[in-house]
C-alpha atoms as a PDB file:
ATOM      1  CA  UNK A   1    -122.129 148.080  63.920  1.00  0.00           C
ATOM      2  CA  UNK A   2    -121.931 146.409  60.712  1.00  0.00           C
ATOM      3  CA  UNK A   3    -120.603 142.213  60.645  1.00  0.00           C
ATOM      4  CA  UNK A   4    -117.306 142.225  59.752  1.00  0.00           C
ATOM      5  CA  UNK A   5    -116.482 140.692  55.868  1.00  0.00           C
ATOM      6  CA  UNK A   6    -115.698 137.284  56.212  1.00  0.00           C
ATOM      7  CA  UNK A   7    -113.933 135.725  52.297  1.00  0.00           C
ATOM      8  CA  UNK A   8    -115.151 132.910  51.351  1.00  0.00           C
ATOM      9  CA  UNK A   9    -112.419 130.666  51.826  1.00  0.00           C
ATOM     10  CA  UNK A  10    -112.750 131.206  55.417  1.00  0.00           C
ATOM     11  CA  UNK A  11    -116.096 130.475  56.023  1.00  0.00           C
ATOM     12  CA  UNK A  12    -115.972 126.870  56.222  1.00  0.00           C
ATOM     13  CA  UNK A  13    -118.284 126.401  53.169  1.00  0.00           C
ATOM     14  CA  UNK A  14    -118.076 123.484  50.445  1.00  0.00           C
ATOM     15  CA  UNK A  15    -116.636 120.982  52.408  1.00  0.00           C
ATOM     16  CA  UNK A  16    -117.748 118.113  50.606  1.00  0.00           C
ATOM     17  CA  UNK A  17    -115.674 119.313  47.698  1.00  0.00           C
ATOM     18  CA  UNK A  18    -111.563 118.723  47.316  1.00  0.00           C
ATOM     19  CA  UNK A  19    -109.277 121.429  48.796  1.00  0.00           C
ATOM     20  CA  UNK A  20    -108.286 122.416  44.877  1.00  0.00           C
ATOM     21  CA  UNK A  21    -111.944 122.680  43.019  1.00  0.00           C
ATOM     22  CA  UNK A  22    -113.019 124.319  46.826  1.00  0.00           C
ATOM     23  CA  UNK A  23    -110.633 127.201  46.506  1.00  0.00           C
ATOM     24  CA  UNK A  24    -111.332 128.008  42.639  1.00  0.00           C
ATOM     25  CA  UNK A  25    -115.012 128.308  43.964  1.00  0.00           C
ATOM     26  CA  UNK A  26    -114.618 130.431  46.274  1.00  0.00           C
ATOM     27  CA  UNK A  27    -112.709 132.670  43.728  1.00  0.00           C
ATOM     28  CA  UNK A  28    -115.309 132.912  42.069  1.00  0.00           C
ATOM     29  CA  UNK A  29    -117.758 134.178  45.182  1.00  0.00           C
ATOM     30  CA  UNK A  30    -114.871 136.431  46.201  1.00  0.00           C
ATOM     31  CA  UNK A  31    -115.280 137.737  42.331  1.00  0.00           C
ATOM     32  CA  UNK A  32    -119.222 137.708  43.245  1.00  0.00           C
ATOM     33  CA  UNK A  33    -118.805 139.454  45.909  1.00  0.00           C
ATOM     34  CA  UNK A  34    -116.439 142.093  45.044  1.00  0.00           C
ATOM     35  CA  UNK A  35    -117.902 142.723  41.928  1.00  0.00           C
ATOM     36  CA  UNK A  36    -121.579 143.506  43.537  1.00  0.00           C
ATOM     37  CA  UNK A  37    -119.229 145.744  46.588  1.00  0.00           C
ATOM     38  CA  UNK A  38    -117.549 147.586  44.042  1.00  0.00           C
ATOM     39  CA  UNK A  39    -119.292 147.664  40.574  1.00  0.00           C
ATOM     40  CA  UNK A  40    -122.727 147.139  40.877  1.00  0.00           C
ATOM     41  CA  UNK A  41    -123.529 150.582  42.059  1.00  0.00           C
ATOM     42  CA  UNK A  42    -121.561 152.268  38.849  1.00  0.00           C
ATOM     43  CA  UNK A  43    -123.806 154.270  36.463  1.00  0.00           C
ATOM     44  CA  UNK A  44    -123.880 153.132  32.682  1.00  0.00           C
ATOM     45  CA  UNK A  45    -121.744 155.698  31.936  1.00  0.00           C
ATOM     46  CA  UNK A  46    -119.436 154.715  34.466  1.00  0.00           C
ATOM     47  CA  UNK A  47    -119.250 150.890  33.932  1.00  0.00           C
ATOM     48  CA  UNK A  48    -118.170 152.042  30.286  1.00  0.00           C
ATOM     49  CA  UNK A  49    -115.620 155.011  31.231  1.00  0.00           C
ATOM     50  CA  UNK A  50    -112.008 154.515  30.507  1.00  0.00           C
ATOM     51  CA  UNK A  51    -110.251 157.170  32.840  1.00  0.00           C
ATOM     52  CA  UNK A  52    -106.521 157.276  31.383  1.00  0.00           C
ATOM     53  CA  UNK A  53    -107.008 154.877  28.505  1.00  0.00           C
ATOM     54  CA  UNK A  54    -107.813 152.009  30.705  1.00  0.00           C
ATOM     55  CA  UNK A  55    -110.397 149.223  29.886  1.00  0.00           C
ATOM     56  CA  UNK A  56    -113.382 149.595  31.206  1.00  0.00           C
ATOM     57  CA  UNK A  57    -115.158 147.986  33.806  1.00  0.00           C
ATOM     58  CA  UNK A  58    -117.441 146.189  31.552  1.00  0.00           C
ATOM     59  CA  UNK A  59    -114.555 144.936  29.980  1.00  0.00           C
ATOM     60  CA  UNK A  60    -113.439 143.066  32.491  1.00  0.00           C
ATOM     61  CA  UNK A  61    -116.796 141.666  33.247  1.00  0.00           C
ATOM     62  CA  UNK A  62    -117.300 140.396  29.856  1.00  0.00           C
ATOM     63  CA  UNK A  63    -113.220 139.096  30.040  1.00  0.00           C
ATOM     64  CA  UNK A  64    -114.041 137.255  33.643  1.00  0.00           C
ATOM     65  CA  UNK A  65    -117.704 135.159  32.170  1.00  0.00           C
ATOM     66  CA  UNK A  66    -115.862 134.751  28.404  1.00  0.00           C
ATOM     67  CA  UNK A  67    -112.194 133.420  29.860  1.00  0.00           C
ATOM     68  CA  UNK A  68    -113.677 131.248  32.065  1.00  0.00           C
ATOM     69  CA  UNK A  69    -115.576 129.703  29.106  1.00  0.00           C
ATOM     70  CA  UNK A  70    -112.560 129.714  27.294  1.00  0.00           C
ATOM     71  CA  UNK A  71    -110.291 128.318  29.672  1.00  0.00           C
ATOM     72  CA  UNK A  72    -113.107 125.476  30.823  1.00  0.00           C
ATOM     73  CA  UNK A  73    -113.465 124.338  27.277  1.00  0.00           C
ATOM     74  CA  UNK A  74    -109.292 123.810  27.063  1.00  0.00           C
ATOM     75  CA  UNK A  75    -109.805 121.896  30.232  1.00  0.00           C
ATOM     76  CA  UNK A  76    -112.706 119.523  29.074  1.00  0.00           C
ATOM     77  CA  UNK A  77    -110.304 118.948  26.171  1.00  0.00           C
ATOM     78  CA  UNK A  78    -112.294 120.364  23.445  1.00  0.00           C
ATOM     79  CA  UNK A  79    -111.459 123.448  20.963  1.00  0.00           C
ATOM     80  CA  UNK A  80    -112.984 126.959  21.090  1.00  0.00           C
ATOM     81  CA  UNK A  81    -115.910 127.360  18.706  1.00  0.00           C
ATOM     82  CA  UNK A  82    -116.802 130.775  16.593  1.00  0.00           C
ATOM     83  CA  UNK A  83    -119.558 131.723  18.650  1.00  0.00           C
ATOM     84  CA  UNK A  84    -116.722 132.078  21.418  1.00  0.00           C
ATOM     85  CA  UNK A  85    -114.033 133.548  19.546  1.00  0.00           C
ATOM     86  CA  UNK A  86    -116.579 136.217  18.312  1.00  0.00           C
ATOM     87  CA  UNK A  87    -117.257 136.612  22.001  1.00  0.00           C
ATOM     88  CA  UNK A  88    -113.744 137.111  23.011  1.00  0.00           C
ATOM     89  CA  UNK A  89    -113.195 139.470  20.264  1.00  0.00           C
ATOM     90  CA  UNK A  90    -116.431 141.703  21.192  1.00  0.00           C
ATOM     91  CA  UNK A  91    -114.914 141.938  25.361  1.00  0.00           C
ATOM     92  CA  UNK A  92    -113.556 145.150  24.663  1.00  0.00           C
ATOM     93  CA  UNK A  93    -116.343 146.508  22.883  1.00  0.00           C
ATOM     94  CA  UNK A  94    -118.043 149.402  24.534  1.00  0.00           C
ATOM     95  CA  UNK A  95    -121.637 149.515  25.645  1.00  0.00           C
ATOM     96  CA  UNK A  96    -124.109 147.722  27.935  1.00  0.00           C
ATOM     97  CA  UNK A  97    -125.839 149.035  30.931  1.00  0.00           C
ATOM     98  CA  UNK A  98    -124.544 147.798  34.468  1.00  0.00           C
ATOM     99  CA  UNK A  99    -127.251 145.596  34.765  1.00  0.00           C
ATOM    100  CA  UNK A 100    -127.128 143.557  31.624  1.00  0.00           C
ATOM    101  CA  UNK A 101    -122.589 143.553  31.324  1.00  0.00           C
ATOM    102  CA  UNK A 102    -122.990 142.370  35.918  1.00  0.00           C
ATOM    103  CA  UNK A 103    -126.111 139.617  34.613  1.00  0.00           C
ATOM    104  CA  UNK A 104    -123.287 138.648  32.014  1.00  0.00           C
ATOM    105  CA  UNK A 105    -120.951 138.070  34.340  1.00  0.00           C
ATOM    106  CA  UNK A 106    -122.902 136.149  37.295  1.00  0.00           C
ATOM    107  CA  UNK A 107    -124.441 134.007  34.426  1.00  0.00           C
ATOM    108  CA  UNK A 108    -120.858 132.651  33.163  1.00  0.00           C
ATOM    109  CA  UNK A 109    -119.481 132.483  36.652  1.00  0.00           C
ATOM    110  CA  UNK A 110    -122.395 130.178  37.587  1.00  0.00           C
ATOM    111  CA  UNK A 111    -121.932 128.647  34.461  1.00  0.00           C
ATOM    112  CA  UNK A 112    -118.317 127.942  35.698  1.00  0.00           C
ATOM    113  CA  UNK A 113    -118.796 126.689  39.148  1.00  0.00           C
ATOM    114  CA  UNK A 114    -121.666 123.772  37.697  1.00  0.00           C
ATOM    115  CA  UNK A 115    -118.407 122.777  34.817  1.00  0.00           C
ATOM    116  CA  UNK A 116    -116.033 122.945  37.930  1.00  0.00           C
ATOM    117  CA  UNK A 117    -117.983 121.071  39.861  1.00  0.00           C
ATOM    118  CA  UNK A 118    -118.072 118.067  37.163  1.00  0.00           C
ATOM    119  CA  UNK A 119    -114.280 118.108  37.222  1.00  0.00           C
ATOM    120  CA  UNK A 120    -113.084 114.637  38.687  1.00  0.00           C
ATOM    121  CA  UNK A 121    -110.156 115.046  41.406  1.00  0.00           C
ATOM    122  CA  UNK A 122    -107.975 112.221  40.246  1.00  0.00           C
ATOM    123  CA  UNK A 123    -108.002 114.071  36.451  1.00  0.00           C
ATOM    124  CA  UNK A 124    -105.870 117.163  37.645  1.00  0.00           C
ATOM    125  CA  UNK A 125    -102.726 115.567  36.291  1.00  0.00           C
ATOM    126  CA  UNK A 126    -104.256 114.880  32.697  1.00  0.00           C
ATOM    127  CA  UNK A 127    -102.743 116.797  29.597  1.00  0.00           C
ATOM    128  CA  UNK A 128    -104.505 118.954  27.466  1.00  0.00           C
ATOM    129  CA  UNK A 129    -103.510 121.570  24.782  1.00  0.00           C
ATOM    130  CA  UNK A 130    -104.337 125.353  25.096  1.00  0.00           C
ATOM    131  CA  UNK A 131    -104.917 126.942  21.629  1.00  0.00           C
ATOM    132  CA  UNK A 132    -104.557 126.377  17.824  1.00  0.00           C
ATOM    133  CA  UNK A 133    -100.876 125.407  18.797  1.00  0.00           C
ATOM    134  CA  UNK A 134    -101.602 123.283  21.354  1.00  0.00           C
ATOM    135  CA  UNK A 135     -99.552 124.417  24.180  1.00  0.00           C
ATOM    136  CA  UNK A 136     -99.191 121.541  26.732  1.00  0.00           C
ATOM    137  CA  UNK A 137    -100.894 121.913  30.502  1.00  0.00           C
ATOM    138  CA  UNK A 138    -102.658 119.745  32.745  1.00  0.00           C
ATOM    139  CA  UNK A 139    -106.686 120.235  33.711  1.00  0.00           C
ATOM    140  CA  UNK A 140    -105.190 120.784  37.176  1.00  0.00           C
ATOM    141  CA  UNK A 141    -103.000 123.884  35.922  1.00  0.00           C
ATOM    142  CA  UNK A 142    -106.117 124.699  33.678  1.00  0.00           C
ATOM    143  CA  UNK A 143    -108.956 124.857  36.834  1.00  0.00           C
ATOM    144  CA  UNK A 144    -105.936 126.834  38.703  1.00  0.00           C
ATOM    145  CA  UNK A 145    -105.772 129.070  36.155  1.00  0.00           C
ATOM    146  CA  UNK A 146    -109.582 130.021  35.994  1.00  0.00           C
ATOM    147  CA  UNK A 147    -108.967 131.435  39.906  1.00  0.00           C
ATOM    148  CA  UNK A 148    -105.797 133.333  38.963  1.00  0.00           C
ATOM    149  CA  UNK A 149    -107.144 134.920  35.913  1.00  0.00           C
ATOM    150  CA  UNK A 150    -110.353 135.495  37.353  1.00  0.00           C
ATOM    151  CA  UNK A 151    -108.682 137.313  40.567  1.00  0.00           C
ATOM    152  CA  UNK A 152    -106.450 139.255  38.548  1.00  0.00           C
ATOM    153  CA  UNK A 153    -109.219 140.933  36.652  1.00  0.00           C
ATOM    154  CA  UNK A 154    -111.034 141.368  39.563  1.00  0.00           C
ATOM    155  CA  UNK A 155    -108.637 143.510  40.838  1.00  0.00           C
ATOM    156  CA  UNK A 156    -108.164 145.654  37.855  1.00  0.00           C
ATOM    157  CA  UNK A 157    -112.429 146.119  37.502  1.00  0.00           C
ATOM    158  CA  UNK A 158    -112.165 147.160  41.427  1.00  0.00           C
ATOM    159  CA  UNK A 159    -109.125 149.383  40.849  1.00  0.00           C
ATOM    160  CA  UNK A 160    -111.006 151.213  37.814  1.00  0.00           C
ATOM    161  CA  UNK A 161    -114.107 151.490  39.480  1.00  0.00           C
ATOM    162  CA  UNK A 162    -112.343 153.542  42.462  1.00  0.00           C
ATOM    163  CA  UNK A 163    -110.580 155.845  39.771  1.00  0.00           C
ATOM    164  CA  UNK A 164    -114.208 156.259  38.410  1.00  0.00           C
ATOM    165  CA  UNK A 165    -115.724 157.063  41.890  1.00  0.00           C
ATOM    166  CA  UNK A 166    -112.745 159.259  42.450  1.00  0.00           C
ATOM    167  CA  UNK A 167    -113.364 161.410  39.337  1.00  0.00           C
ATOM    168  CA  UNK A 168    -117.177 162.255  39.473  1.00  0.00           C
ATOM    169  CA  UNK A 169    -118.030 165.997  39.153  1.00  0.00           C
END
């Protein structure tokens, strides 16, 4: 009989990091993880379907790696560039094999946990500005952030990958 799934916020791991930068890292192995259960096996075609108009799987891979980006840059109080607006605007963009849109994601989700893990404790209460308008939030509202967003398309890649499944021929 198989080992029973154990999520990685309950496997004891990372203790030598704080409770708050701990948990938004093991979002992101929950994403790993989930992702590779659910996506990985997809066909091209598949990873690129859009069963009742709704975005694909690779878009959400590409949304995951590029809004972490995003939303670490706000945090380390710096402005987007044009390479990453041109990468935010190309998310929704069809095309890419599994391989290359899951490499795309792992790559900016490790990216992610080395930024997180440069993240002092004692800055989570710091202001920064989100945007061209500058809307007001903390770095610790920021590196919260990454987890929720990052969960929440999780769960919509996972939820279009079973309609997928559910519709081959």
């Amino acid at each position: 009989m198989a080992e029973a799934y154990i999520e990685p916020w309950l496997r004891g791991t990372l203790t030598e990091v704080d409770a708050v930068r701990r948990q938004v890292l093991h979002t992101f192995e929950l994403a790993e993880d989930d992702m590779e259960k659910w996506c990985a096996g997809l066909s091209d075609a598949e990873v690129n379907a859009r069963p009742f108009e709704i975005a694909p799987v690779t878009f959400h891979l590409r949304h995951i790696a590029g809004s972490l980006d995003r939303l670490l840059t706000y945090l380390e109080g710096r402005q987007l560039t044009e390479e990453q607006l041109k990468t935010m605007r190309a998310e929704l963009t069809a095309g890419g094999s599994t391989a290359e849109v899951m490499r795309f994601f792992k790559d900016g989700v490790a990216e992610a946990r080395r930024r997180v893990l440069l993240i002092l404790p004692g800055s989570y209460e710091e202001a920064r500005g989100v945007g061209r308008k500058m809307l007001p939030t903390t770095v610790g509202a920021l590196l919260i952030h990454c987890a929720d967003h990052t969960h929440r398309h999780v769960g919509q890649a996972v939820t279009t990958s079973k309609v997928v499944v559910a519709t081959r021929h």
